[in-house]
Protein backbone atom coordinates (compact mmCIF):
# COMPACT_ATOMS: atom_id res chain seq x y z
CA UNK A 1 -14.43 -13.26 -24.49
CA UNK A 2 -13.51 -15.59 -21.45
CA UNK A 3 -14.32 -14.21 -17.94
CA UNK A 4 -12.54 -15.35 -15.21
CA UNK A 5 -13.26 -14.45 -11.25
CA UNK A 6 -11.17 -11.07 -10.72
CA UNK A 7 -11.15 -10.25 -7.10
CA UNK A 8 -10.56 -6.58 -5.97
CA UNK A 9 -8.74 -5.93 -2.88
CA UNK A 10 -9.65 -2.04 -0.77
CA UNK A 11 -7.92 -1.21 2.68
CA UNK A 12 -9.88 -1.14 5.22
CA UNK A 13 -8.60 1.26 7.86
CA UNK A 14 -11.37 0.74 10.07
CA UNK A 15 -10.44 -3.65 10.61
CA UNK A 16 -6.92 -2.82 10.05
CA UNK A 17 -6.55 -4.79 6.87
CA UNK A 18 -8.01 -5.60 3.27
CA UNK A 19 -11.61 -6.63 2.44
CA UNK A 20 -12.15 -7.88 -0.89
CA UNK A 21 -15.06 -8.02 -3.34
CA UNK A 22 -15.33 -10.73 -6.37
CA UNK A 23 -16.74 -9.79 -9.83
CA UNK A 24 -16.78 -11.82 -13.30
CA UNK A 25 -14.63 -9.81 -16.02
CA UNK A 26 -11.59 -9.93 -18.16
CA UNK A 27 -7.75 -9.16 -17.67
CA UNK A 28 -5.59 -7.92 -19.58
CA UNK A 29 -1.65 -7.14 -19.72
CA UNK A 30 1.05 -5.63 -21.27
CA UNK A 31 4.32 -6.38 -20.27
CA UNK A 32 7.50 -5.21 -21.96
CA UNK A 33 10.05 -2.12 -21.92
CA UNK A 34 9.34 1.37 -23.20
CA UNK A 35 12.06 4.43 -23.68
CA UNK A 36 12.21 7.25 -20.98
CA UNK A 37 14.68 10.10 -21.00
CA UNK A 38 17.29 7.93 -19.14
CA UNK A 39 17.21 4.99 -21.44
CA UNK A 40 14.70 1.83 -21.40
CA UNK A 41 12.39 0.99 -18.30
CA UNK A 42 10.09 -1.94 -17.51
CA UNK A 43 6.69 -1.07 -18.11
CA UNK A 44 3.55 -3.47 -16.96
CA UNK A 45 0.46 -2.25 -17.31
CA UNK A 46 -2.90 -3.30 -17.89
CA UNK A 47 -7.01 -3.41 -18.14
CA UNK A 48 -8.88 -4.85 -16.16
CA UNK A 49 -13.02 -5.23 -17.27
CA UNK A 50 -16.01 -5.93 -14.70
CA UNK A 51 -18.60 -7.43 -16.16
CA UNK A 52 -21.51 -5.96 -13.93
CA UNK A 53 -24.40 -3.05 -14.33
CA UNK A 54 -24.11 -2.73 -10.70
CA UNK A 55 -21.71 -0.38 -8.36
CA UNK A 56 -18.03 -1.81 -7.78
CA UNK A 57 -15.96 -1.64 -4.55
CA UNK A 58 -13.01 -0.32 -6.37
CA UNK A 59 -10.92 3.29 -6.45
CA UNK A 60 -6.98 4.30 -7.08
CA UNK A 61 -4.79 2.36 -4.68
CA UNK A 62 -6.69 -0.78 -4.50
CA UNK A 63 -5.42 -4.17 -5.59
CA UNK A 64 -7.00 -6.72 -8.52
CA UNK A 65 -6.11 -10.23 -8.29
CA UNK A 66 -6.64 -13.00 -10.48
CA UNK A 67 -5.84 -15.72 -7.47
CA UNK A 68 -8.43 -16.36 -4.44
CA UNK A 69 -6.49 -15.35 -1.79
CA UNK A 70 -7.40 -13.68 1.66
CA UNK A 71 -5.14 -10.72 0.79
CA UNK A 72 -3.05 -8.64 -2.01
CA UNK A 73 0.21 -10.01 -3.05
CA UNK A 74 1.84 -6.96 -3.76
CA UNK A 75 4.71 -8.18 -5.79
CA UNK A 76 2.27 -10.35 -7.79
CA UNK A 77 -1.19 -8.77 -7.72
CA UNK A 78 -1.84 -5.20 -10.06
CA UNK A 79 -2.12 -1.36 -8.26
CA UNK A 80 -5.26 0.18 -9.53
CA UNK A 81 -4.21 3.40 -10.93
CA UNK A 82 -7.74 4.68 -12.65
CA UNK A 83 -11.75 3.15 -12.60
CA UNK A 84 -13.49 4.14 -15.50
CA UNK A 85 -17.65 3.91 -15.57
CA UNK A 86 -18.14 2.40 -19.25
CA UNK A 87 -21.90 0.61 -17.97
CA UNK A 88 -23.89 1.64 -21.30
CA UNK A 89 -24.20 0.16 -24.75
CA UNK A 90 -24.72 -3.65 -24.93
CA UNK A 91 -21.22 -4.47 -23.00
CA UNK A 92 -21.73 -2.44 -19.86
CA UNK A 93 -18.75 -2.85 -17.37
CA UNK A 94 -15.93 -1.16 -15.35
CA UNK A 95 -12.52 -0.48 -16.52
CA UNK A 96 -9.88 -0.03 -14.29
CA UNK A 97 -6.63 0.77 -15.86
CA UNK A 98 -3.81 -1.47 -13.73
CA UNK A 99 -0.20 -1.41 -13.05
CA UNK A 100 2.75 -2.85 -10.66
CA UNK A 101 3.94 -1.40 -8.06
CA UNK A 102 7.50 0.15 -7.96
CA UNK A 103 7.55 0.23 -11.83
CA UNK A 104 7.88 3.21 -12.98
């Protein structure tokens, strides 16, 4: 297993703009098409791992980023649809359960 920085981007309504958080986890996606009642759609989704036994600045509606930038690209970065507390057994971490924007 590889980690890689993953940065996590929340809205700030307070400053008017996103604050972000960095963690060390893994990425993962799933890009492809999948069968709905009016024929085939794009699907990209994905899973997103935090490596940490510590609290995470993350909830539905935030933005994960692989890239160090100052704020979400929306078109490129992942919507974070779920967080999941998985911080027991020998590989504690957080999952949150990713997807793009406007897909779907």
């Amino acid at each position: 297993m590889r980690l890689r920085r993953i940065r996590v981007f929340s809205l700030d309504a307070k400053a008017g703009g996103y604050v972000y958080s960095d963690y060390r986890g893994t990425a993962e996606q799933e890009d492809g098409d999948e069968a709905d009642k009016s024929g085939r759609r794009r699907r990209c989704l994905g899973s997103v791992r935090l490596m940490t036994r510590g609290e995470v600045r993350a909830a539905p509606g935030d933005y994960v980023s692989l890239y160090a930038d100052e704020a979400p690209d929306k078109g490129r970065d992942f919507y974070v649809t779920a967080v999941k507390d998985n911080r027991r057994g020998n590989l504690p971490h957080w999952r949150l359960l990713v997807g793009r924007r406007g897909l779907g």
